[in-house]
N, C-alpha and C. Protein backbone atom coordinates (compact mmCIF):
# COMPACT_ATOMS: atom_id res chain seq x y z
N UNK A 1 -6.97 2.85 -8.58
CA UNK A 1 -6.45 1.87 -9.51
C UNK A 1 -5.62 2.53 -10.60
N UNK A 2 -6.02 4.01 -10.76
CA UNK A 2 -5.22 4.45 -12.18
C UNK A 2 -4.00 5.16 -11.73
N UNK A 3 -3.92 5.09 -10.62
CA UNK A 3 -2.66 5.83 -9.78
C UNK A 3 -1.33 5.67 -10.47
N UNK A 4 -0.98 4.52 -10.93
CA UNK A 4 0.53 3.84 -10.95
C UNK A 4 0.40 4.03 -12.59
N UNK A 5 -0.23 3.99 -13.27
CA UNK A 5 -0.54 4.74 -14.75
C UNK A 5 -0.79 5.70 -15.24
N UNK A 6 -0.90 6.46 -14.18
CA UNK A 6 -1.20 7.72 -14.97
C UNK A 6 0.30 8.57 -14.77
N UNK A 7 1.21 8.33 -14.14
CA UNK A 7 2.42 8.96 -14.17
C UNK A 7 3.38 8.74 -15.27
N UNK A 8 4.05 9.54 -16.06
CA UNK A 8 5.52 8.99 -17.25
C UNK A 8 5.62 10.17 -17.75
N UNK A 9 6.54 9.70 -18.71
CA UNK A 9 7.28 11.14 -19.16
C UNK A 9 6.13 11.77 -20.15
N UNK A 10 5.20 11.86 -20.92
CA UNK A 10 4.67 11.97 -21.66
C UNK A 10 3.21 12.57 -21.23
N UNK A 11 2.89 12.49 -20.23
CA UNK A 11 1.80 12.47 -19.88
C UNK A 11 1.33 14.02 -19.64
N UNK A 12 0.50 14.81 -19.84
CA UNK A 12 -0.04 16.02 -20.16
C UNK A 12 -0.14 16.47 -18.84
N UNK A 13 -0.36 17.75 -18.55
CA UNK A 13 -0.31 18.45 -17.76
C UNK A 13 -1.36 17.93 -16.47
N UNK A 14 -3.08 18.01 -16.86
CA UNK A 14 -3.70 17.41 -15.62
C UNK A 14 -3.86 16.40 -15.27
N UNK A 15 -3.64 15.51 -16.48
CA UNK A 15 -2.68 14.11 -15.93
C UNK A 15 -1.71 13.70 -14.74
N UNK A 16 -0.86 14.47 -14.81
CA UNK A 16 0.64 14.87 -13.57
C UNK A 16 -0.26 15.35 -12.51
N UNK A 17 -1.26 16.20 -12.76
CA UNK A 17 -1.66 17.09 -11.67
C UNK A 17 -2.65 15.85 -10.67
N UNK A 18 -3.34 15.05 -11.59
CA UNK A 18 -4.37 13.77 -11.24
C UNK A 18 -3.10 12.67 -10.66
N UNK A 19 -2.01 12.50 -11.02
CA UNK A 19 -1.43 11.68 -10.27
C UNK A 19 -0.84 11.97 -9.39
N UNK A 20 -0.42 13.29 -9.16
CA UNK A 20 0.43 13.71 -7.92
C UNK A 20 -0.95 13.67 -6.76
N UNK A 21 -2.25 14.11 -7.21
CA UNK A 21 -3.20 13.81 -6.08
C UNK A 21 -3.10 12.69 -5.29
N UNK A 22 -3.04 11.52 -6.55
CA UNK A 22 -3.53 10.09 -6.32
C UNK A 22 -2.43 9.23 -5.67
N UNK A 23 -0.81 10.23 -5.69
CA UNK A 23 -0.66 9.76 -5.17
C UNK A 23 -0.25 9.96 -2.95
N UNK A 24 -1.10 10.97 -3.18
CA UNK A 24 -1.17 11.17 -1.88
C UNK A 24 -2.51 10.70 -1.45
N UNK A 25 -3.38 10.44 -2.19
CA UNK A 25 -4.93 10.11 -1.75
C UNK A 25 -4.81 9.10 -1.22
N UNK A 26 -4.09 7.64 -2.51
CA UNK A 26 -3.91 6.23 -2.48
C UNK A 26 -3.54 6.04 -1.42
N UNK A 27 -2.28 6.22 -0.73
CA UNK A 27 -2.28 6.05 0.60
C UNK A 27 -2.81 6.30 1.81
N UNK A 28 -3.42 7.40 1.47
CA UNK A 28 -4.39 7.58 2.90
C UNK A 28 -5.72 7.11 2.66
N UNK A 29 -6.09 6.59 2.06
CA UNK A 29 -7.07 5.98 1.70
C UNK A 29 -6.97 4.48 2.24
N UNK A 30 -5.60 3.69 1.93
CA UNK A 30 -5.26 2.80 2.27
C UNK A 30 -5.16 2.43 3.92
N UNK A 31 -4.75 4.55 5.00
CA UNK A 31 -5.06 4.37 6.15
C UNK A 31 -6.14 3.71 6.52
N UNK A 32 -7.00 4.56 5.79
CA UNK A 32 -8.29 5.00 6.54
C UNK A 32 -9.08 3.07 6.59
N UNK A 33 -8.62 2.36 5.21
CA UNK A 33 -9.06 0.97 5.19
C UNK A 33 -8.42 -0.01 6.84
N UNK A 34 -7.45 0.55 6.52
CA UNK A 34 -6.81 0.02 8.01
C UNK A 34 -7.53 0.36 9.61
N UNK A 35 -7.78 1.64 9.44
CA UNK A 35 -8.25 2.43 10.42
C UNK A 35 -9.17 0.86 10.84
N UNK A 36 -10.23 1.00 9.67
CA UNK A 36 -11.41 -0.34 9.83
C UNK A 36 -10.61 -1.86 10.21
N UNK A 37 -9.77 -2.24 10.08
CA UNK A 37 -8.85 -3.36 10.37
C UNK A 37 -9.01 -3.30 11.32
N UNK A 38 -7.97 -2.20 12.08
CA UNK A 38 -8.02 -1.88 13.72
C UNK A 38 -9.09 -2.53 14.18
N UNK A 39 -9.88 -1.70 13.65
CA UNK A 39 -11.04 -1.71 15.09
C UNK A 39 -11.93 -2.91 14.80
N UNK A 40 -11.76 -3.85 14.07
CA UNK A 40 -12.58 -4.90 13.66
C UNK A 40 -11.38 -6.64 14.22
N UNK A 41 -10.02 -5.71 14.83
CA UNK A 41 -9.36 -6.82 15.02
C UNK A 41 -8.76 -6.35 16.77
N UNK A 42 -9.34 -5.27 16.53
CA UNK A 42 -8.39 -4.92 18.23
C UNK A 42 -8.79 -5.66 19.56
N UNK A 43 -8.03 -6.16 20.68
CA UNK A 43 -8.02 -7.15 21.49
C UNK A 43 -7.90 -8.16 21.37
N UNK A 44 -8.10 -9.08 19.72
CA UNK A 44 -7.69 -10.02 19.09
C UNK A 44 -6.41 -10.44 18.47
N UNK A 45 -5.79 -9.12 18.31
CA UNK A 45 -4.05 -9.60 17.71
C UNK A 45 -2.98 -9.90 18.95
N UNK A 46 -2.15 -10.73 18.62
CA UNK A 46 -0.94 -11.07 19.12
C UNK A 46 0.28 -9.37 19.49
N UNK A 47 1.41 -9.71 19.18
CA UNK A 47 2.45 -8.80 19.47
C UNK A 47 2.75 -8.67 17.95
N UNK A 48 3.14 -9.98 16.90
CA UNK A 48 3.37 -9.55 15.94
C UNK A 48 2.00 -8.78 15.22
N UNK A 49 0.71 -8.98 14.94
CA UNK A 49 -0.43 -8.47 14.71
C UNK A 49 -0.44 -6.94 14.94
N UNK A 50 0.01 -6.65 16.24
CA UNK A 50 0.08 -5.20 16.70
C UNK A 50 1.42 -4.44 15.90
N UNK A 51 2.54 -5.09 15.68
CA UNK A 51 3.74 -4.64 14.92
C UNK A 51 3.27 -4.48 13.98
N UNK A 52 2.76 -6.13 13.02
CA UNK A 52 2.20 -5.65 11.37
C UNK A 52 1.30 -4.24 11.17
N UNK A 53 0.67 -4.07 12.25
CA UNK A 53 -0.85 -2.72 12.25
C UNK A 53 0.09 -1.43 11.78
N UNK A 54 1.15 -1.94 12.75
CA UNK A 54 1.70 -0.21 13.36
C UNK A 54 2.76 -0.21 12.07
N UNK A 55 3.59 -0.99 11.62
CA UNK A 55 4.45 -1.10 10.34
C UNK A 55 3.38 -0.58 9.43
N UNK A 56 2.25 -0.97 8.86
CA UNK A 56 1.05 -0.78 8.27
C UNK A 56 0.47 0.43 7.95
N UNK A 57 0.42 1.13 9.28
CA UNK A 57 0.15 2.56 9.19
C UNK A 57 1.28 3.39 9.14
N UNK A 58 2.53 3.22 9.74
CA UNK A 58 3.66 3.85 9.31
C UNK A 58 3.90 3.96 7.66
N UNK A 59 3.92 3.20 6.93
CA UNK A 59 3.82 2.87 5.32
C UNK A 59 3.02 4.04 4.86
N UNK A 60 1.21 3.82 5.42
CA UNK A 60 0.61 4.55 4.69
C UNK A 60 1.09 6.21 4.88
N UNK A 61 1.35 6.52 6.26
CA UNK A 61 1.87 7.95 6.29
C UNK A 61 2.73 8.22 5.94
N UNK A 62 3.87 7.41 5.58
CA UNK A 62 4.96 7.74 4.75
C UNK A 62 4.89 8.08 3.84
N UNK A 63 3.97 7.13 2.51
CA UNK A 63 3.02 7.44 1.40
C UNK A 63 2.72 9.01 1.10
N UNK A 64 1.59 9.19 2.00
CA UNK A 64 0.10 10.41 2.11
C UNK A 64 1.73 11.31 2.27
N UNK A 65 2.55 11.57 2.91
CA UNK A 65 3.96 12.03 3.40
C UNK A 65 4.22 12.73 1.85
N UNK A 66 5.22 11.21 1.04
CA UNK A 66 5.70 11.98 -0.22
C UNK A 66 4.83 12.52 -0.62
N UNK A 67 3.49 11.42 -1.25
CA UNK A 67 2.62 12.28 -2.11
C UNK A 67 2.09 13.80 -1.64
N UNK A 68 2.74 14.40 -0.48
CA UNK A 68 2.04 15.36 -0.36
C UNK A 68 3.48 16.34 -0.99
N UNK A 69 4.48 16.09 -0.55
CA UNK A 69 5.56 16.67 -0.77
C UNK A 69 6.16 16.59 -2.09
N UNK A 70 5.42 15.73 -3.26
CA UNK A 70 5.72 15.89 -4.29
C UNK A 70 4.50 16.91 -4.75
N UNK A 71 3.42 17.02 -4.53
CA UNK A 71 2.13 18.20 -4.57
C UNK A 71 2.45 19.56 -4.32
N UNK A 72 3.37 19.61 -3.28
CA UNK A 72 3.93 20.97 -3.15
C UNK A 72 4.74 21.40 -3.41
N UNK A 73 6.00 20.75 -3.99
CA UNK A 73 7.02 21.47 -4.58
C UNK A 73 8.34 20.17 -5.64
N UNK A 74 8.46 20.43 -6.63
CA UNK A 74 8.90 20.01 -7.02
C UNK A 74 10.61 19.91 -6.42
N UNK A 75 11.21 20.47 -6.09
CA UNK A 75 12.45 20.87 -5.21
C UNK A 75 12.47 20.00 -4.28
N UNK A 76 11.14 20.01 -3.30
CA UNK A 76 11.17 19.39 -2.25
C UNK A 76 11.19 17.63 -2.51
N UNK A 77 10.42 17.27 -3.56
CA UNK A 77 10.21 16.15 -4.23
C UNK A 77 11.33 15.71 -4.16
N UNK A 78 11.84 16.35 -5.30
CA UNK A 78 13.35 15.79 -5.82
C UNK A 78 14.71 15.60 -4.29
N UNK A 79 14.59 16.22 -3.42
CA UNK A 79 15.47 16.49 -2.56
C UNK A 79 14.98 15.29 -1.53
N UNK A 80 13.44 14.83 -1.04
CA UNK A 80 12.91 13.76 -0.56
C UNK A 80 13.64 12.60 -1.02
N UNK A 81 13.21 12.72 -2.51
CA UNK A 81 13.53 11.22 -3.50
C UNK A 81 14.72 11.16 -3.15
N UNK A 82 15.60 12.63 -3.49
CA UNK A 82 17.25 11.65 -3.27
C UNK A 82 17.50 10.95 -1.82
N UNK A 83 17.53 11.91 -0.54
CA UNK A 83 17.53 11.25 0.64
C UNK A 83 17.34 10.08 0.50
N UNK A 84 15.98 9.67 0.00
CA UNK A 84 14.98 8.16 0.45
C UNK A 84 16.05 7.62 -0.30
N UNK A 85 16.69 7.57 -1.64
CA UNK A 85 17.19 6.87 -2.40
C UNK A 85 18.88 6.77 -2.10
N UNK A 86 19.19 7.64 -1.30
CA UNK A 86 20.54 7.53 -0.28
C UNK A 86 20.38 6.31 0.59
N UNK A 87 19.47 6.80 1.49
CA UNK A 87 19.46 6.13 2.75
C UNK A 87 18.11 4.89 3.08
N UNK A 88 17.56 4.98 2.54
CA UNK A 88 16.28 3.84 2.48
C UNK A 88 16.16 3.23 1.25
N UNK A 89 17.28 3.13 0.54
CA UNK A 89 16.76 2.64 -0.98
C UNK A 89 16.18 1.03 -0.85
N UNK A 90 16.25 0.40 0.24
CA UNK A 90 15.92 -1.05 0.36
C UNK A 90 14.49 -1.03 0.79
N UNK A 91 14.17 0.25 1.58
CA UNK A 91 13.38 0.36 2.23
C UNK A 91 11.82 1.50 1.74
N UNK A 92 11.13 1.01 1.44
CA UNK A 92 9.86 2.30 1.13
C UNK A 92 8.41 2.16 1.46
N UNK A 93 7.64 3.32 1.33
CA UNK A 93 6.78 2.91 2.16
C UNK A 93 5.88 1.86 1.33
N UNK A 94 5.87 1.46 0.78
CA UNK A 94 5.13 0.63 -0.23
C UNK A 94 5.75 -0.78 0.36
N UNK A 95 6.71 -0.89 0.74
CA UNK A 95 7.58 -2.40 1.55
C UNK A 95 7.13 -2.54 2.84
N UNK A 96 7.18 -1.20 3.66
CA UNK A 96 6.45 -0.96 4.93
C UNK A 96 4.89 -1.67 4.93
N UNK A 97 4.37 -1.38 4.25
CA UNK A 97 2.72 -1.58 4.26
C UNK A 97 2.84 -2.72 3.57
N UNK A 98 3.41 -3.44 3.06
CA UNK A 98 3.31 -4.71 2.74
C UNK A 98 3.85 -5.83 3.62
N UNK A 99 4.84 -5.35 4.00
CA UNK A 99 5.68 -6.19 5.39
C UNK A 99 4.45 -6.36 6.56
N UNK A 100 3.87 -4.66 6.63
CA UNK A 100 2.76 -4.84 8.07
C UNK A 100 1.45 -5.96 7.72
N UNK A 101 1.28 -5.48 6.47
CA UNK A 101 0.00 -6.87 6.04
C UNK A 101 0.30 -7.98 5.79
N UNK A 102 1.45 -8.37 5.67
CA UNK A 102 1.80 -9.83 5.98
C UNK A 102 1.69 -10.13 7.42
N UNK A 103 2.39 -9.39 8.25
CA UNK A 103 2.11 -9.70 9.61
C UNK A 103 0.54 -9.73 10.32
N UNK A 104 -0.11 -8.89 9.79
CA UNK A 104 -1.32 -8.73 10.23
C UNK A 104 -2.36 -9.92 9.73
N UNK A 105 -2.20 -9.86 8.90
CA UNK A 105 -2.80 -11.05 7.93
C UNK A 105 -2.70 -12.80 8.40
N UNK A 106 -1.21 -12.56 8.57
CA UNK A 106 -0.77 -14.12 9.27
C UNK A 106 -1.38 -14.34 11.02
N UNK A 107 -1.56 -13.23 11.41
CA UNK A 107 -1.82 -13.52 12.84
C UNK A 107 -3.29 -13.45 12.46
N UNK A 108 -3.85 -12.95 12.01
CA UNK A 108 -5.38 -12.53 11.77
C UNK A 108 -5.86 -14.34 11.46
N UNK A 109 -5.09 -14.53 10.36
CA UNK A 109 -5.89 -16.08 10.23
C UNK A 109 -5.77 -17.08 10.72
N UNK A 110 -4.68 -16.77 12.17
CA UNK A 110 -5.05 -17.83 12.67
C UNK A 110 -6.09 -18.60 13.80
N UNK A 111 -6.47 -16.95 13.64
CA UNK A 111 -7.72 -16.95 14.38
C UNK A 111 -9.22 -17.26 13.76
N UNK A 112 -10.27 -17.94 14.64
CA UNK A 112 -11.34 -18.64 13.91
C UNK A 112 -12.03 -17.29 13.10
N UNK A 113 -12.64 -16.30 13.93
CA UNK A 113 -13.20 -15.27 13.98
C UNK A 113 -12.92 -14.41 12.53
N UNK A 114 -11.56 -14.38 12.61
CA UNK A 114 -10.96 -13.55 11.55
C UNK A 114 -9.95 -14.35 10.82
N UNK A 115 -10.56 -15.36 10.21
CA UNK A 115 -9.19 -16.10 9.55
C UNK A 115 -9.87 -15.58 7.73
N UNK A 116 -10.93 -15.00 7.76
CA UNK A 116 -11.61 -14.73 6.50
C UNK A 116 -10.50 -13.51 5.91
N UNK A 117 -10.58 -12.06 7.08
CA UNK A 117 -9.68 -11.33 7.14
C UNK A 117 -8.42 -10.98 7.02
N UNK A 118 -7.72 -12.24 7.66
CA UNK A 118 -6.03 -12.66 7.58
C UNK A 118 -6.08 -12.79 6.15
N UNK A 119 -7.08 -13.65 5.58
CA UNK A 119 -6.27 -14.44 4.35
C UNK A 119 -6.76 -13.00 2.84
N UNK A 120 -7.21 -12.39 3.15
CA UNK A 120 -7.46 -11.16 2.32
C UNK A 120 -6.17 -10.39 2.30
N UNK A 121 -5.93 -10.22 3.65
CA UNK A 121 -5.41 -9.43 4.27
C UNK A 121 -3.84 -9.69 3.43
N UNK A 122 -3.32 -11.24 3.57
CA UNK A 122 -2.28 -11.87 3.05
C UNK A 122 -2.06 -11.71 1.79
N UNK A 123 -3.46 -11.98 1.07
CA UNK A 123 -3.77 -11.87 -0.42
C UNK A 123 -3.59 -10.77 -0.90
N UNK A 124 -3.72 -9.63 -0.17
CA UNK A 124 -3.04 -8.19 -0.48
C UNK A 124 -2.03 -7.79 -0.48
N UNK A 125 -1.26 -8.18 0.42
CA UNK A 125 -0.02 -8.05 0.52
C UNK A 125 1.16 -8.72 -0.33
N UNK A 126 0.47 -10.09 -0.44
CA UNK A 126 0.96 -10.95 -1.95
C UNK A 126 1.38 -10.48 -3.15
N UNK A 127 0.07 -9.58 -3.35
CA UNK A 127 -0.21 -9.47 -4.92
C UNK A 127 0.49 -7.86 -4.64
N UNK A 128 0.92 -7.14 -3.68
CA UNK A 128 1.53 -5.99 -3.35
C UNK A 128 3.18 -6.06 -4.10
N UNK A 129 3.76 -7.37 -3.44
CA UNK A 129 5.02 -7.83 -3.46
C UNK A 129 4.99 -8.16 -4.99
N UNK A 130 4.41 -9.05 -5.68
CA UNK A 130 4.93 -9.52 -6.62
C UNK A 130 4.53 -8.19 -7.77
N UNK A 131 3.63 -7.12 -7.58
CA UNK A 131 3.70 -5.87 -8.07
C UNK A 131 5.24 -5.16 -8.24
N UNK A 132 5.53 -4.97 -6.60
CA UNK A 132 6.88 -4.15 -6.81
C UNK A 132 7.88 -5.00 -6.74
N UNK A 133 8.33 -6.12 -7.46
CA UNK A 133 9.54 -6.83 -7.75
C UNK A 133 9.31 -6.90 -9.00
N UNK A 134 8.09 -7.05 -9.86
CA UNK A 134 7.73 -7.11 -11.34
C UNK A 134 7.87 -5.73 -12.15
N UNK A 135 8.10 -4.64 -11.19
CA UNK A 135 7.67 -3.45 -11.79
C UNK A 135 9.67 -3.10 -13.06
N UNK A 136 9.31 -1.99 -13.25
CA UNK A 136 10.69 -1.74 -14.38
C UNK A 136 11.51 -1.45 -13.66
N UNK A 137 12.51 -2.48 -14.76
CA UNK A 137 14.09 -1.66 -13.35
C UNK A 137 14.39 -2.99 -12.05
N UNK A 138 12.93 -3.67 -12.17
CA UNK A 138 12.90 -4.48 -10.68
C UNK A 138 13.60 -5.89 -11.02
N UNK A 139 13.81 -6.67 -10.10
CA UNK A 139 14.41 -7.92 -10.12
C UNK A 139 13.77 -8.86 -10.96
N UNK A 140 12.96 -8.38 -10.94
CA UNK A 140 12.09 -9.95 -11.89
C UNK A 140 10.74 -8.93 -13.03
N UNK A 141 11.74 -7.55 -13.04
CA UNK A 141 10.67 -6.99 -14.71
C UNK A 141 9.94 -8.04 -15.20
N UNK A 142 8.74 -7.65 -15.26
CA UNK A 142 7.52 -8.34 -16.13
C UNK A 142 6.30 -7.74 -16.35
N UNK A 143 6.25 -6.31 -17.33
CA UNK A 143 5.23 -5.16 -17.58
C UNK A 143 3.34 -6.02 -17.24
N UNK A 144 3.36 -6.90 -18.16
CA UNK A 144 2.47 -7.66 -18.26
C UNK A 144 1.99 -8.31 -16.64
N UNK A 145 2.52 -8.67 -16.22
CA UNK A 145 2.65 -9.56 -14.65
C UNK A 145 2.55 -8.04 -13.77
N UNK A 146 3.40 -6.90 -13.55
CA UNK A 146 3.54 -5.85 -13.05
C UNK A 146 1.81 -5.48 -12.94
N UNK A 147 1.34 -4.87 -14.26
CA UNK A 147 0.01 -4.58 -14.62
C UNK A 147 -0.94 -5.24 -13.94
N UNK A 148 -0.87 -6.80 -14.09
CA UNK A 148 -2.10 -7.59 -13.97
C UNK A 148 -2.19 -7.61 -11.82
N UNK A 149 -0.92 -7.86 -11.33
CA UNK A 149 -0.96 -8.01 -10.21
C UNK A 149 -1.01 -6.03 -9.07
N UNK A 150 -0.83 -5.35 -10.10
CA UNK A 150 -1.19 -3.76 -9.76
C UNK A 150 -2.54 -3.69 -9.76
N UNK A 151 -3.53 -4.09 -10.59
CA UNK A 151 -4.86 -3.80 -10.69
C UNK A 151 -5.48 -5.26 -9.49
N UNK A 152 -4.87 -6.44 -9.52
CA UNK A 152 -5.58 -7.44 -8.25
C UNK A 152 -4.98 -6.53 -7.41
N UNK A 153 -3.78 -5.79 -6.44
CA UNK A 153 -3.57 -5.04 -5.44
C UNK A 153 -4.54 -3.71 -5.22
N UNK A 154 -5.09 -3.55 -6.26
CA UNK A 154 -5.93 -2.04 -5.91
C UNK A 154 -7.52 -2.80 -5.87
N UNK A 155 -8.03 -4.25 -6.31
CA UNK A 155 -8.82 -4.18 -6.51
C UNK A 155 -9.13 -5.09 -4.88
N UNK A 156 -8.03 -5.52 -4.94
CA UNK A 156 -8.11 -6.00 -3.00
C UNK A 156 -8.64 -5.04 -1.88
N UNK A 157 -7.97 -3.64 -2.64
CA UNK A 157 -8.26 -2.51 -1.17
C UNK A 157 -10.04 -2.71 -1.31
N UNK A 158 -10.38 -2.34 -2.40
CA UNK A 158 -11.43 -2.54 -3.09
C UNK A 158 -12.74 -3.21 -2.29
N UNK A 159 -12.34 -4.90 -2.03
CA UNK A 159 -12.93 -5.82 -2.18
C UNK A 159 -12.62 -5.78 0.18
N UNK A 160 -11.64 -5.00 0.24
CA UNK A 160 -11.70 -5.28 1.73
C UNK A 160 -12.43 -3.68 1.98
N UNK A 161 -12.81 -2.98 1.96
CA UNK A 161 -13.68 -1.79 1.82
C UNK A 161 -15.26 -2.40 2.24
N UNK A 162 -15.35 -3.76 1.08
CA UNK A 162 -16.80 -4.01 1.32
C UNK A 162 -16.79 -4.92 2.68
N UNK A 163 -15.90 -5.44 2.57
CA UNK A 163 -15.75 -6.77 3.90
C UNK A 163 -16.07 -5.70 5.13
N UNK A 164 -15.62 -4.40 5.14
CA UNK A 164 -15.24 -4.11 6.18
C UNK A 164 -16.71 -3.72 6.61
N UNK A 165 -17.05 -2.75 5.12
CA UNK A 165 -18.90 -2.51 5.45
C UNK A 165 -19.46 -3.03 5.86
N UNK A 166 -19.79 -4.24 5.08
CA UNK A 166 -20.70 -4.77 5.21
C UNK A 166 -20.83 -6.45 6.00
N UNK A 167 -19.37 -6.84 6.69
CA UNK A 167 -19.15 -8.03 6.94
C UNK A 167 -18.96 -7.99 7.99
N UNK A 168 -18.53 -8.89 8.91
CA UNK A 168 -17.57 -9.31 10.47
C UNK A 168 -16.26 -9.46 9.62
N UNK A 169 -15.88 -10.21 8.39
CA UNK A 169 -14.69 -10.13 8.25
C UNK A 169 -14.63 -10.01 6.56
C-alpha cells in the first residue's frame, strides 16, 4: 500500500531504497495473487478469460521487470524509462494488468460458481483505472481521488488474498 508514496523528490535515502524494493515486490506479489486466480478458475474461463489471465500476468512481469531494473542500476532505469516512454507511452504494465482483470473479471462473473470472484476481480481493476487517470500529469488529476482510489486498489489485492485463502471465491 505504501509503494506509490513513498517515492518523490525529497524523500531520504532508505526511503528510495524501500521503494525501489516495493516496487518490484508489488508486482510480483500481485503474480503470485493471480497464480491463486488461475488455479481457482482454470477449466472454467472462456477465450477472453484465458487472454485477460495471460494480459494479467504479462503486466505483472513487466512490473517485477522494471522494478528490478530500476534496483540495479540507475542507467539502466533511465534508458528502460526512455524506450517505454518512446515506444509504449500509451501502453504500461500497470494498463496491462488492468486491461487483463477486466477481462478476467467479466468472464469470471458470469459464471454462477465464480461470479463472487469476477466482481472483485472487476472491482480491482476499476479502482486500478480511475487510480492511473487521477494520478499527476493524468487526464483527469485529482491528488485526493488519486490517493483514496490507490489505497481501495491495494486494499483489493488485500481483500482477494483472503478470498483466495480462505474461500471458493
Amino acid at each position: 500500500m505504501a509503494w506509490g508514496y513513498l517515492h518523490g523528490p525529497d524523500m531520504q535515502e532508505l526511503t528510495e531504497s524501500t521503494a525501489e524494493f516495493l516496487s518490484f515486490a508489488a508486482p510480483m506479489s500481485f503474480g503470485a495473487a493471480l497464480l491463486g486466480v488461475y488455479a481457482l478458475v482454470e477449466g472454467e474461463q472462456e477465450l477472453l478469460g484465458e487472454i485477460g489471465l495471460i494480459l494479467s500476468f504479462i503486466g505483472t512481469m513487466w512490473g517485477s521487470l522494471l522494478g528490478l531494473v530500476s534496483i540495479t542500476s540507475e542507467r539502466a532505469d533511465a534508458m528502460v524509462s526512455h524506450w517505454q516512454w518512446e515506444h509504449l507511452s500509451l501502453f504500461g504494465w500497470d494498463n496491462t494488468l488492468f486491461s487483463g482483470l477486466t477481462l478476467v473479471g467479466i468472464v469470471a462473473s458470469r459464471k454462477q460458481r465464480l461470479r463472487g470472484l469476477g466482481v472483485l476481480l472487476v472491482s480491482i481493476a476499476a479502482s486500478g483505472w480511475v487510480y492511473y487517470f487521477t494520478d499527476s500529469g493524468a487526464v483527469l488529476e485529482a491528488r485526493p481521488v488519486h490517493v483514496g482510489f490507490g489505497l481501495l486498489f491495494a486494499a483489493s489485492w488485500v481483500v482477494l488474498g483472503i478470498a483466495l485463502r480462505f474461500g471458493e471465491e
